[in-house]
C-alpha atoms as a PDB file:
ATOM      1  CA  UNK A   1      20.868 -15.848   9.960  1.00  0.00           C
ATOM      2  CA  UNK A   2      20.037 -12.247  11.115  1.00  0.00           C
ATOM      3  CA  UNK A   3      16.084 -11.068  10.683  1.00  0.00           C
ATOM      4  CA  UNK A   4      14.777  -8.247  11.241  1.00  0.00           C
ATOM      5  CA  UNK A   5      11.019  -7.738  12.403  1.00  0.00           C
ATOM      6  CA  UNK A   6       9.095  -4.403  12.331  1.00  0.00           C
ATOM      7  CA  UNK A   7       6.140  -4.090  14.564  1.00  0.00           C
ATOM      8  CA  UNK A   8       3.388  -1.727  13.641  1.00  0.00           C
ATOM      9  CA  UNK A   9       0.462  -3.078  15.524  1.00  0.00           C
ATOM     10  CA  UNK A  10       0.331  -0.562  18.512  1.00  0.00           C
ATOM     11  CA  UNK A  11      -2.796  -2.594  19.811  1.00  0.00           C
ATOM     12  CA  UNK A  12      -0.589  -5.407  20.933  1.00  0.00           C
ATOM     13  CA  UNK A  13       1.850  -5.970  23.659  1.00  0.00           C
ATOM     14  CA  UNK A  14       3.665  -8.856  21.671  1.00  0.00           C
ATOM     15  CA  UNK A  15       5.012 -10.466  18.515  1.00  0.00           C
ATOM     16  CA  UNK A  16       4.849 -13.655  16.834  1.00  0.00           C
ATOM     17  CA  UNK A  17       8.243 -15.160  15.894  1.00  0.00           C
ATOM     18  CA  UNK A  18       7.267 -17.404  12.566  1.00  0.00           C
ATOM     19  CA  UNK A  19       9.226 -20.216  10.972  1.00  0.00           C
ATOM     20  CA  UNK A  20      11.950 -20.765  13.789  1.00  0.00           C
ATOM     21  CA  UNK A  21      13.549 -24.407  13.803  1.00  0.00           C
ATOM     22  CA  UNK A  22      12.899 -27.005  16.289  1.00  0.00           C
ATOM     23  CA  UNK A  23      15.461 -27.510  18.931  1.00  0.00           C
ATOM     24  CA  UNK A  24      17.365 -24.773  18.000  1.00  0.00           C
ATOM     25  CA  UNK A  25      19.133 -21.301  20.165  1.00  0.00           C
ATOM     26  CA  UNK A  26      18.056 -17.569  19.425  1.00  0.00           C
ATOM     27  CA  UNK A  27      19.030 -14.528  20.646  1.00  0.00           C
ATOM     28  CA  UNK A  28      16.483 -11.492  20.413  1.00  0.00           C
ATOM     29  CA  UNK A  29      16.996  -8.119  20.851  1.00  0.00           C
ATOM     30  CA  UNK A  30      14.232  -5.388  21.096  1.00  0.00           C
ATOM     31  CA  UNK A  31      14.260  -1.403  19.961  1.00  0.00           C
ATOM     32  CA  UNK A  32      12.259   0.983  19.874  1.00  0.00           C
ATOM     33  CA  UNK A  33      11.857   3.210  16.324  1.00  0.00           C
ATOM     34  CA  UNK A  34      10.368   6.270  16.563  1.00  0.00           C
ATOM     35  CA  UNK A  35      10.371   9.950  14.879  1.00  0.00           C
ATOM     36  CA  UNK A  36      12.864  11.113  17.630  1.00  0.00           C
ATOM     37  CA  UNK A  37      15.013   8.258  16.418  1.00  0.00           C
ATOM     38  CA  UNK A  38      16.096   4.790  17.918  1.00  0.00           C
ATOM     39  CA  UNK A  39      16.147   3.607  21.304  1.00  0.00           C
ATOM     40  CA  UNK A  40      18.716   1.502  22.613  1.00  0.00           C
ATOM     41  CA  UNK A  41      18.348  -1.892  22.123  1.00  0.00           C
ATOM     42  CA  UNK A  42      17.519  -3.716  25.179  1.00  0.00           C
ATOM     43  CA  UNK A  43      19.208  -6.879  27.270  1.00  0.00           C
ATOM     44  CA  UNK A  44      19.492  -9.770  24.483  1.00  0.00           C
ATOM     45  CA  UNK A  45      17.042 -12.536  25.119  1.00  0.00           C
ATOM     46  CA  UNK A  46      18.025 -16.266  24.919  1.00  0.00           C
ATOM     47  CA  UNK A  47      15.935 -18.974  24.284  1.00  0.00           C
ATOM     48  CA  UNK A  48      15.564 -22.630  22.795  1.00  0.00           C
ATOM     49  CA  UNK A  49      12.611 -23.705  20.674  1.00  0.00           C
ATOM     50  CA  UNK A  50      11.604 -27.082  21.932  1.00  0.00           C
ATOM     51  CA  UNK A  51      11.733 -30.192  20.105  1.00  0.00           C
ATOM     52  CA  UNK A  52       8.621 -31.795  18.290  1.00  0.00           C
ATOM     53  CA  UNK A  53       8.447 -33.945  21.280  1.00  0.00           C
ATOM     54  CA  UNK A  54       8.516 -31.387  23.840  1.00  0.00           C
ATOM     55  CA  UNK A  55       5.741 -29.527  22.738  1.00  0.00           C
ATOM     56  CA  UNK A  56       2.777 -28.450  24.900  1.00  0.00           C
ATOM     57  CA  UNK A  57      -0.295 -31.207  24.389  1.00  0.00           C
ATOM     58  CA  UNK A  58      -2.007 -28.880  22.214  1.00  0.00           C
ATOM     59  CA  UNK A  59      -2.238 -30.411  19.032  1.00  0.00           C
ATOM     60  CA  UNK A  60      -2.934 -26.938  17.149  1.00  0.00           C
ATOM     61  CA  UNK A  61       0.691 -25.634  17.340  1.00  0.00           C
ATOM     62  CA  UNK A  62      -0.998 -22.408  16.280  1.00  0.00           C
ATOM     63  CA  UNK A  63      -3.021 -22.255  19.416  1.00  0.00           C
ATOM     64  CA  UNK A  64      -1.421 -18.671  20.560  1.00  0.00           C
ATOM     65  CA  UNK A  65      -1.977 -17.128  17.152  1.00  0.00           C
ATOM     66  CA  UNK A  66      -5.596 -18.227  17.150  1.00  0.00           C
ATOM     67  CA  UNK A  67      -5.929 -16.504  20.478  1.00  0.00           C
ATOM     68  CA  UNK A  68      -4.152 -13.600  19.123  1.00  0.00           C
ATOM     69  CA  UNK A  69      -6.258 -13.808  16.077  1.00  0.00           C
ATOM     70  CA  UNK A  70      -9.542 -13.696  18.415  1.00  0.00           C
ATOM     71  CA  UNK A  71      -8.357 -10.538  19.849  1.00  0.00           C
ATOM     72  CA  UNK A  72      -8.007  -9.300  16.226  1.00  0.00           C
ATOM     73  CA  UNK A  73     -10.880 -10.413  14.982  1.00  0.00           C
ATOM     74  CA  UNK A  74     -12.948  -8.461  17.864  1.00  0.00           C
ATOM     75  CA  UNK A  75     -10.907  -5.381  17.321  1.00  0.00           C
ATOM     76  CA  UNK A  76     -12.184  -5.514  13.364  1.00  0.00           C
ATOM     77  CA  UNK A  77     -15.696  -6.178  14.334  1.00  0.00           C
ATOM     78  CA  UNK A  78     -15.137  -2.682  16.497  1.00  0.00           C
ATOM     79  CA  UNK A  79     -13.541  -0.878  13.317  1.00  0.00           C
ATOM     80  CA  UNK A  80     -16.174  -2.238  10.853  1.00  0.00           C
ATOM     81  CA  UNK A  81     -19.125  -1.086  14.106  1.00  0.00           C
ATOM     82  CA  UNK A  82     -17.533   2.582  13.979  1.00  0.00           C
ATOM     83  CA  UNK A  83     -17.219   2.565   9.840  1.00  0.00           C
ATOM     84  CA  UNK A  84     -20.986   1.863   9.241  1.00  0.00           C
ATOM     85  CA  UNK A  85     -22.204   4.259  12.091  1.00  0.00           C
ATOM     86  CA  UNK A  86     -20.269   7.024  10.222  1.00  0.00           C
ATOM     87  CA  UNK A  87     -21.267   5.924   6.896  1.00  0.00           C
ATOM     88  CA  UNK A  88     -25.045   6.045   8.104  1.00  0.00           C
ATOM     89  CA  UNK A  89     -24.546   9.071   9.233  1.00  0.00           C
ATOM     90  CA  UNK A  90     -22.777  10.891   6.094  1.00  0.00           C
ATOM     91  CA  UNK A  91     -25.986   9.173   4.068  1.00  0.00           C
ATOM     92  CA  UNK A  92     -28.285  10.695   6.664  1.00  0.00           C
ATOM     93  CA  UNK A  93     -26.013  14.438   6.006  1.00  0.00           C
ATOM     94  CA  UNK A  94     -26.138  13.724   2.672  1.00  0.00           C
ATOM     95  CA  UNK A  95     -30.155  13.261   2.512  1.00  0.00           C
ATOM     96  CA  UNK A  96     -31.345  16.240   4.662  1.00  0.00           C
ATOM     97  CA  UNK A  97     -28.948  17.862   2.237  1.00  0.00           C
ATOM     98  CA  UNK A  98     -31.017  17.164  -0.871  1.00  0.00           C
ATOM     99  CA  UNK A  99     -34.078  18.182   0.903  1.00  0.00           C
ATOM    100  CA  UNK A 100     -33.065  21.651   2.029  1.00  0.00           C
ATOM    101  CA  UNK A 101     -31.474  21.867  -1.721  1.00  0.00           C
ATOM    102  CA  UNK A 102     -34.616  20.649  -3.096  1.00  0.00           C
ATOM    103  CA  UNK A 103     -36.339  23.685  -1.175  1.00  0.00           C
ATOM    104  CA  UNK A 104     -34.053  26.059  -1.671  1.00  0.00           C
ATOM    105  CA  UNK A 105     -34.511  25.236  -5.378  1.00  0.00           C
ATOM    106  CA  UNK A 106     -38.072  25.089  -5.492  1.00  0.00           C
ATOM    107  CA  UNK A 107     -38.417  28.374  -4.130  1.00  0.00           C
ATOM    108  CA  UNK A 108     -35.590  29.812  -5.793  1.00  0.00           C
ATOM    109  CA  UNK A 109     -37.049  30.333  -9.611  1.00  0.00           C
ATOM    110  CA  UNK A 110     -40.295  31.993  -7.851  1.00  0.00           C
ATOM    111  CA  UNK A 111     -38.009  34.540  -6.170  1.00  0.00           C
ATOM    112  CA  UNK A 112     -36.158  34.897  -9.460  1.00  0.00           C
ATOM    113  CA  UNK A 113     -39.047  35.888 -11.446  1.00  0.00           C
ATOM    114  CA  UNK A 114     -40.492  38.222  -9.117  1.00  0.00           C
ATOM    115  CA  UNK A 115     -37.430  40.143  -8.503  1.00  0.00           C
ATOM    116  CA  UNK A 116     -37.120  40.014 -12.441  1.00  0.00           C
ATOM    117  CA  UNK A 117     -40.629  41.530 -12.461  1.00  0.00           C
ATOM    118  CA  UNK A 118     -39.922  44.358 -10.093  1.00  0.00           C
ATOM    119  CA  UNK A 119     -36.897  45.401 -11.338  1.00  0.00           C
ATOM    120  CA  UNK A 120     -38.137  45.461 -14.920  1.00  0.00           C
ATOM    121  CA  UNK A 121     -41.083  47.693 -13.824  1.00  0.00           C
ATOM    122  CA  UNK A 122     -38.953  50.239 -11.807  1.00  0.00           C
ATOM    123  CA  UNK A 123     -36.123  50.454 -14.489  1.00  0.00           C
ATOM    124  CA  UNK A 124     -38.403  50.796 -17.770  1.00  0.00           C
ATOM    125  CA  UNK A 125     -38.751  54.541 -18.525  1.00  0.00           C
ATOM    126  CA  UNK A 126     -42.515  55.609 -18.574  1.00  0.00           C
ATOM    127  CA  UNK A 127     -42.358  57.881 -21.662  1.00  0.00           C
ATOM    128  CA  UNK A 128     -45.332  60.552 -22.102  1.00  0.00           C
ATOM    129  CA  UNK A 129     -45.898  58.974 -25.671  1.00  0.00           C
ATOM    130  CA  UNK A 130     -47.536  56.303 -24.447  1.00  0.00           C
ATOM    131  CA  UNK A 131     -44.764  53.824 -26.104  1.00  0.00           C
ATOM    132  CA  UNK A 132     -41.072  52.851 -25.401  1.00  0.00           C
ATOM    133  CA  UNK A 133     -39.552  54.181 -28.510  1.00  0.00           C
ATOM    134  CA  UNK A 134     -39.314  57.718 -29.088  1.00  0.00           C
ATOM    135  CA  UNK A 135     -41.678  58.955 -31.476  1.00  0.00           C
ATOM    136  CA  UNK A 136     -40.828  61.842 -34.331  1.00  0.00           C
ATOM    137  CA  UNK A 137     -43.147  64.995 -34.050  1.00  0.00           C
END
């Protein structure tokens, strides 16, 4: 049976061979995959899973994952850390954003009206009439 594993956790130096049988021969190769292509592959490895009887005294026969898993688990609690500093910090952008719009607004419709003002009493024709409409003599 030929499997193939992909590793993309960068973080790690290792991998985690799942599901192998008990008292049994593998060969494992490793290569690198990149964007410049494939490396070659390297030596082949050899190695014999022990029988049930052979194992370590550990009774958790997941005892390296959990350790693995630990290391994980801290490398989360860093990502979450760095998420919820930045997401403070857009709400805190986002905040002093509404006030400076909410002044900018509130002064905005003053500034309106008075340049309204001026301009309609600098572009309305004084006429010697006394009224706006031209009046037949």
């Amino acid at each position: 049976m030929l499997r193939f594993i992909q590793e993309v956790n960068t973080t790690t130096r290792s991998c985690a061979l799942w599901d192998l049988e008990e008292d049994t021969e593998y060969i494992v190769h490793v290569q690198a995959i990149s964007i410049q292509g494939q490396s070659p592959a390297s030596e082949p490895v050899l190695f014999k899973t022990p029988r049930e009887a052979e194992k370590m005294t550990s009774k958790n026969k997941d005892e390296v994952t959990m350790k693995e898993m630990g290391r994980s688990q801290q490398l989360q609690t860093g990502e979450v850390l760095i998420i919820v500093v930045v997401l403070f910090m857009w709400a805190g952008v986002i905040v002093l954003f509404c006030r400076q719009y909410d002044i900018i607004k509130d002064n905005e419709p003053n500034n309106n009206k008075e340049k309204a003002k001026s301009a309609s009493e600098t572009s309305t024709p004084e006429h010697q009439g006394g009224g706006l409409l031209r009046s037949k003599i």
